[in-house]
N, C-alpha and C. Protein backbone atom coordinates (compact mmCIF):
# COMPACT_ATOMS: atom_id res chain seq x y z
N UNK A 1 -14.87 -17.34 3.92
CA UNK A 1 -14.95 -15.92 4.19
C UNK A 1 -14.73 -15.10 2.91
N UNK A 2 -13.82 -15.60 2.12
CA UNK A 2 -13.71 -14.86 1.24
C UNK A 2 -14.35 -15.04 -0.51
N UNK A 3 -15.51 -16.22 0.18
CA UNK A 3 -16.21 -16.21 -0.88
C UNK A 3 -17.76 -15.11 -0.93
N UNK A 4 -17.44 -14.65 0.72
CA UNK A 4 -18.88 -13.16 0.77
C UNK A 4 -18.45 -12.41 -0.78
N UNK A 5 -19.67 -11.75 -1.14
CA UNK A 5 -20.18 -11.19 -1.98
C UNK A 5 -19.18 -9.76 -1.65
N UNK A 6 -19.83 -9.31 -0.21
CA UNK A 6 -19.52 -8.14 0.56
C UNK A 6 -17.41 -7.93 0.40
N UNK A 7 -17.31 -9.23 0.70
CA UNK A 7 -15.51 -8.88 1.14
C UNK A 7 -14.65 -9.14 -0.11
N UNK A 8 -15.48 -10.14 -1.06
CA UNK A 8 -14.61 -9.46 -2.22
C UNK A 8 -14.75 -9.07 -3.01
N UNK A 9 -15.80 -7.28 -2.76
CA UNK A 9 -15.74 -6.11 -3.52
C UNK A 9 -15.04 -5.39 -2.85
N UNK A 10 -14.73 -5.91 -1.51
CA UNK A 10 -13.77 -4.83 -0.62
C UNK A 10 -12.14 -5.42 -0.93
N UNK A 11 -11.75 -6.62 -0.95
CA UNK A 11 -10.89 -6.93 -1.44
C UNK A 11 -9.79 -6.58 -3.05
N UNK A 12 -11.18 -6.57 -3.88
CA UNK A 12 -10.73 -5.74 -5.32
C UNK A 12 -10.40 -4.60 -4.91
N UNK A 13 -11.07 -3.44 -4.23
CA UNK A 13 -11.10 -2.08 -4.36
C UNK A 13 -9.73 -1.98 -4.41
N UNK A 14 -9.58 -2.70 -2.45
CA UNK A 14 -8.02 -2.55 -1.69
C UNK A 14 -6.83 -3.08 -2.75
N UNK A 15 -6.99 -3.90 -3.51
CA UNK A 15 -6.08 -4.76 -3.94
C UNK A 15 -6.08 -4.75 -5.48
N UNK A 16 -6.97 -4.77 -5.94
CA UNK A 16 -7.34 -4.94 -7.26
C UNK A 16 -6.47 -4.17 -8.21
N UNK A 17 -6.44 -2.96 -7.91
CA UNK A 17 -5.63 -1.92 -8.99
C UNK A 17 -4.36 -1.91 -8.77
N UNK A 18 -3.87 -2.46 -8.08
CA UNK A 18 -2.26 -2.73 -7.83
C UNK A 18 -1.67 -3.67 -9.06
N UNK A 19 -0.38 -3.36 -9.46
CA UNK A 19 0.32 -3.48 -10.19
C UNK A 19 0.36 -5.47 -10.17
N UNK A 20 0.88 -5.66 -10.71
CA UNK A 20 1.02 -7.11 -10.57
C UNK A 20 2.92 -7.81 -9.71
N UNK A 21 4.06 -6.63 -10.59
CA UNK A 21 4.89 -6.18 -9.62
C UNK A 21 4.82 -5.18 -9.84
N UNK A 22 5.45 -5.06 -8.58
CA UNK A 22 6.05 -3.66 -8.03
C UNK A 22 7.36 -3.60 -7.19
N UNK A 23 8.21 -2.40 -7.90
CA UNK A 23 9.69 -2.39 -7.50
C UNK A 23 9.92 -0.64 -7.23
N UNK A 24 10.47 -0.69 -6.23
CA UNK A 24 10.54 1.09 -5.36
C UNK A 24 11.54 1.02 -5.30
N UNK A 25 12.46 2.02 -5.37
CA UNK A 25 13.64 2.69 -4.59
C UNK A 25 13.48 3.59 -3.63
N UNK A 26 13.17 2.94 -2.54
CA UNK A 26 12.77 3.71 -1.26
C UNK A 26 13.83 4.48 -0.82
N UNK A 27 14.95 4.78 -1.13
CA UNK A 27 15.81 5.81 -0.87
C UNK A 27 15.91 6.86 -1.54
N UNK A 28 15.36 7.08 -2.46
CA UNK A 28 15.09 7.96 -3.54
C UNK A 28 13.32 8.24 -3.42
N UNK A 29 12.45 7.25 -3.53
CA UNK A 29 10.89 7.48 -3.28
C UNK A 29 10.81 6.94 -1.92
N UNK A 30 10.95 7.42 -1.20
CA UNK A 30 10.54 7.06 0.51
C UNK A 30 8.61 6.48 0.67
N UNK A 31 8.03 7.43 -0.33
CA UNK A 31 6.35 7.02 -0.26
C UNK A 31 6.39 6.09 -1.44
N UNK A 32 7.28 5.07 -1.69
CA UNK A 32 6.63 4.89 -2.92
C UNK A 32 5.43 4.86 -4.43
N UNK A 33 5.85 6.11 -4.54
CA UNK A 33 4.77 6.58 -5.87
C UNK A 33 5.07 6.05 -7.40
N UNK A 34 6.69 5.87 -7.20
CA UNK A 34 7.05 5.70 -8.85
C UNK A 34 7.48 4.18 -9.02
N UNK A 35 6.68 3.63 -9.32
CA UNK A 35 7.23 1.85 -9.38
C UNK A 35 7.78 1.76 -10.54
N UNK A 36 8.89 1.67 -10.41
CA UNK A 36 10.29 1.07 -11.48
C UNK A 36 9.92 0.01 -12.75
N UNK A 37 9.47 -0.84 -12.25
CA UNK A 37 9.05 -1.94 -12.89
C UNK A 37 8.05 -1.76 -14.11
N UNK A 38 7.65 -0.52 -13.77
CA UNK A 38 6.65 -0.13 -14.98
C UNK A 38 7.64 0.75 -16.16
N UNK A 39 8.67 1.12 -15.99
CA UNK A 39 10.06 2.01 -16.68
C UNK A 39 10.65 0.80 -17.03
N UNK A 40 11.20 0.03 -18.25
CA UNK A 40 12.17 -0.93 -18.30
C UNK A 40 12.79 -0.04 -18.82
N UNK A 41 14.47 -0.46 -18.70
CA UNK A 41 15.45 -0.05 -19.00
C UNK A 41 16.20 -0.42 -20.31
């Protein structure tokens, strides 16, 4: 299935540009917008 042509250009779109990690402080960012992990300390 996921060798269609079709599902994984839909797969990149959904997925593709996402971070590799990602770390939220959902008590502070409830929508997570600001991923931490990209800020080292």
């Amino acid at each position: 299935m996921l060798t269609d042509s079709g599902v994984i250009k839909f797969y990149d779109l959904a997925f593709g540009k996402r971070p590799h990690i990602e770390l939220y402080n959902i008590s502070d960012d409830p929508h997570c917008m600001k991923n931490l992990a990209e800020y080292p300390v």
